[in-house]
Protein backbone atom coordinates (compact mmCIF):
# COMPACT_ATOMS: atom_id res chain seq x y z
CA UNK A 1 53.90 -58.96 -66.85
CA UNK A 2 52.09 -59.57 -62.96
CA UNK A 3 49.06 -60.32 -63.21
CA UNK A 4 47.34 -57.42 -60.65
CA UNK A 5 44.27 -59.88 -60.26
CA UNK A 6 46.58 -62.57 -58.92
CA UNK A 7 49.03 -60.35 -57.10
CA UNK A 8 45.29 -58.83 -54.88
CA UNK A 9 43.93 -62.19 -54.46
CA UNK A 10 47.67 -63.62 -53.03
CA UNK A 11 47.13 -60.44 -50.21
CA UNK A 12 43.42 -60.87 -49.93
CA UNK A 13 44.47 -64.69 -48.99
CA UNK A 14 46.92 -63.45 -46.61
CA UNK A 15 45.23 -60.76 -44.87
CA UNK A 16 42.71 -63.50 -44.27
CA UNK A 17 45.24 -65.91 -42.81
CA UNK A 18 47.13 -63.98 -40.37
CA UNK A 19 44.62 -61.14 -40.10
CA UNK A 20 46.93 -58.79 -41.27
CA UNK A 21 45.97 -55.43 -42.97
CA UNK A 22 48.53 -55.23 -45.94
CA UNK A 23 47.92 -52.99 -49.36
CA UNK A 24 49.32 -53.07 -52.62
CA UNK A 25 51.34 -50.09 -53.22
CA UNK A 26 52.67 -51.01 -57.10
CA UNK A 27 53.78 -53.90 -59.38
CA UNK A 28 56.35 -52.96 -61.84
CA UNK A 29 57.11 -55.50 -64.37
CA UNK A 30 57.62 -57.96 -62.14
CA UNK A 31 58.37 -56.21 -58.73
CA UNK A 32 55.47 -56.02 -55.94
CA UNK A 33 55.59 -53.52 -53.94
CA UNK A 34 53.48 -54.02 -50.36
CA UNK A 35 52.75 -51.68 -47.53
CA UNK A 36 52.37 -54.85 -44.55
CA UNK A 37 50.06 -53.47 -41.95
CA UNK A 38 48.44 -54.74 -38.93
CA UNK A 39 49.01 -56.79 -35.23
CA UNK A 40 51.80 -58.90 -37.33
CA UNK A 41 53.98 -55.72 -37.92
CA UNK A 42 54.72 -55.84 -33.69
CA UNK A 43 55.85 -59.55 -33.29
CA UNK A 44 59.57 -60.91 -33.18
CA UNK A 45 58.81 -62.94 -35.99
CA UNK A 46 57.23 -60.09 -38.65
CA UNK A 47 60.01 -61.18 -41.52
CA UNK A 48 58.83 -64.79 -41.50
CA UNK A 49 55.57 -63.25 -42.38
CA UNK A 50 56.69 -61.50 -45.17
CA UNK A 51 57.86 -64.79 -46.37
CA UNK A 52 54.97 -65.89 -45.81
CA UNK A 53 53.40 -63.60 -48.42
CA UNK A 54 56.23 -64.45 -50.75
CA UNK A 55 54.63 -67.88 -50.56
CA UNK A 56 51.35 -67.04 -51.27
CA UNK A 57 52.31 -64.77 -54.17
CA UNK A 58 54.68 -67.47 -55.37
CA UNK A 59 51.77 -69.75 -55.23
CA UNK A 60 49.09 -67.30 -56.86
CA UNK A 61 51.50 -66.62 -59.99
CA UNK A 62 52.91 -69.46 -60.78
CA UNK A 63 56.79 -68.37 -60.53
CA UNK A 64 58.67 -68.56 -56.75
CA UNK A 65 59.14 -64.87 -55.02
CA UNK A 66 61.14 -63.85 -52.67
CA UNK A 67 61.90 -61.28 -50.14
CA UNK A 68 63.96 -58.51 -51.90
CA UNK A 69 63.98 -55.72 -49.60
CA UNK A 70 62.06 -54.67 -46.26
CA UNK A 71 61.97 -51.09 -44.44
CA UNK A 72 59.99 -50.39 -41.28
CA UNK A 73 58.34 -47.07 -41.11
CA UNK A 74 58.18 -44.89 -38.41
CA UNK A 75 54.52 -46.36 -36.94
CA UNK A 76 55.82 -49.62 -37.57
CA UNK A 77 54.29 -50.60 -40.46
CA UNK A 78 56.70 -51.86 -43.04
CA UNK A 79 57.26 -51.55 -46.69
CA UNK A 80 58.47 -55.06 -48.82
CA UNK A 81 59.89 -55.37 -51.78
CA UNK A 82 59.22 -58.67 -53.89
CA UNK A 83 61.50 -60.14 -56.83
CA UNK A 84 61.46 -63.61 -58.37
CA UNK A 85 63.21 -65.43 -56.09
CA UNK A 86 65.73 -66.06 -59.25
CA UNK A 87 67.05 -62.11 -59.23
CA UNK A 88 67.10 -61.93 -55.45
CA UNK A 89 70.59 -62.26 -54.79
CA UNK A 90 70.29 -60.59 -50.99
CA UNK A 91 67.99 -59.78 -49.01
CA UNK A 92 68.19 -55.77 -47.46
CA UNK A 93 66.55 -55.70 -43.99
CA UNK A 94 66.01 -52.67 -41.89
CA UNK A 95 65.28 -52.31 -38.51
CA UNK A 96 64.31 -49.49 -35.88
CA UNK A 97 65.39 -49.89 -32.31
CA UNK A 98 63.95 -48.18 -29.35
CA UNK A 99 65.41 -48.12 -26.15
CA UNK A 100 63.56 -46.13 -23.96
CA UNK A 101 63.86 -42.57 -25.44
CA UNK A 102 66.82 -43.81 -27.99
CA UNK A 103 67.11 -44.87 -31.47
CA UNK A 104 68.88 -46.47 -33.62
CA UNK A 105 68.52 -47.78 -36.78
CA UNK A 106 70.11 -50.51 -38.23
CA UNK A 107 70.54 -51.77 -42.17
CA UNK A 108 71.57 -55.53 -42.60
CA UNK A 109 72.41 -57.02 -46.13
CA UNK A 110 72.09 -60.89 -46.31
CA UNK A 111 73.42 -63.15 -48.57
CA UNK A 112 70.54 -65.65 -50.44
CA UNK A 113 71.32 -68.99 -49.09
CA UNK A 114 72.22 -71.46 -51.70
């Protein structure tokens, strides 16, 4: 079982870091579920910050955690999905494009490395 004291204090860390605004949604068993919020949501590099928080919960809990899953919401916040890196065996990344009035949306699966 997560421990929800560790899981807060790994986002409290990381909000504090990158001054990002992310909440909790759920843990189940050992799934963490977080809504990622904030300036960091509208850079090119927003999925190396999710790793980012992988590595802070990682660190927090004792046990390495990956990226599982990732789906950006219509006002650009996103929604991630965290595993133990051990039962991540891709990673599911979604993406909204906008060109001028269109969009698309796009779904990637990608093979762990290693």
């Amino acid at each position: 079982m997560v421990d929800l004291d560790k899981v807060r204090e790994a986002i409290r860390r990381f909000n504090e870091k990158y001054g990002a605004e992310s909440e909790l949604i759920e843990v189940k068993n050992d799934e963490i579920v977080v809504h990622v919020k904030g300036h960091i949501c509208f850079t090119c590099g927003a999925y190396d910050y999710f790793e980012d928080l992988a590595f802070e919960l990682s660190d927090v809990l004792g046990r390495e955690y990956a990226v599982a899953e990732e789906k950006q919401l219509e006002d650009g916040t996103y929604i991630v999905r965290y595993l133990p890196a051990e039962k991540v065996d891709k990673v599911v990344r979604e993406a909204m494009i906008v060109i001028y009035d269109n969009v698309e949306k796009l779904r990637l699966e990608i093979p762990k490395r290693g």
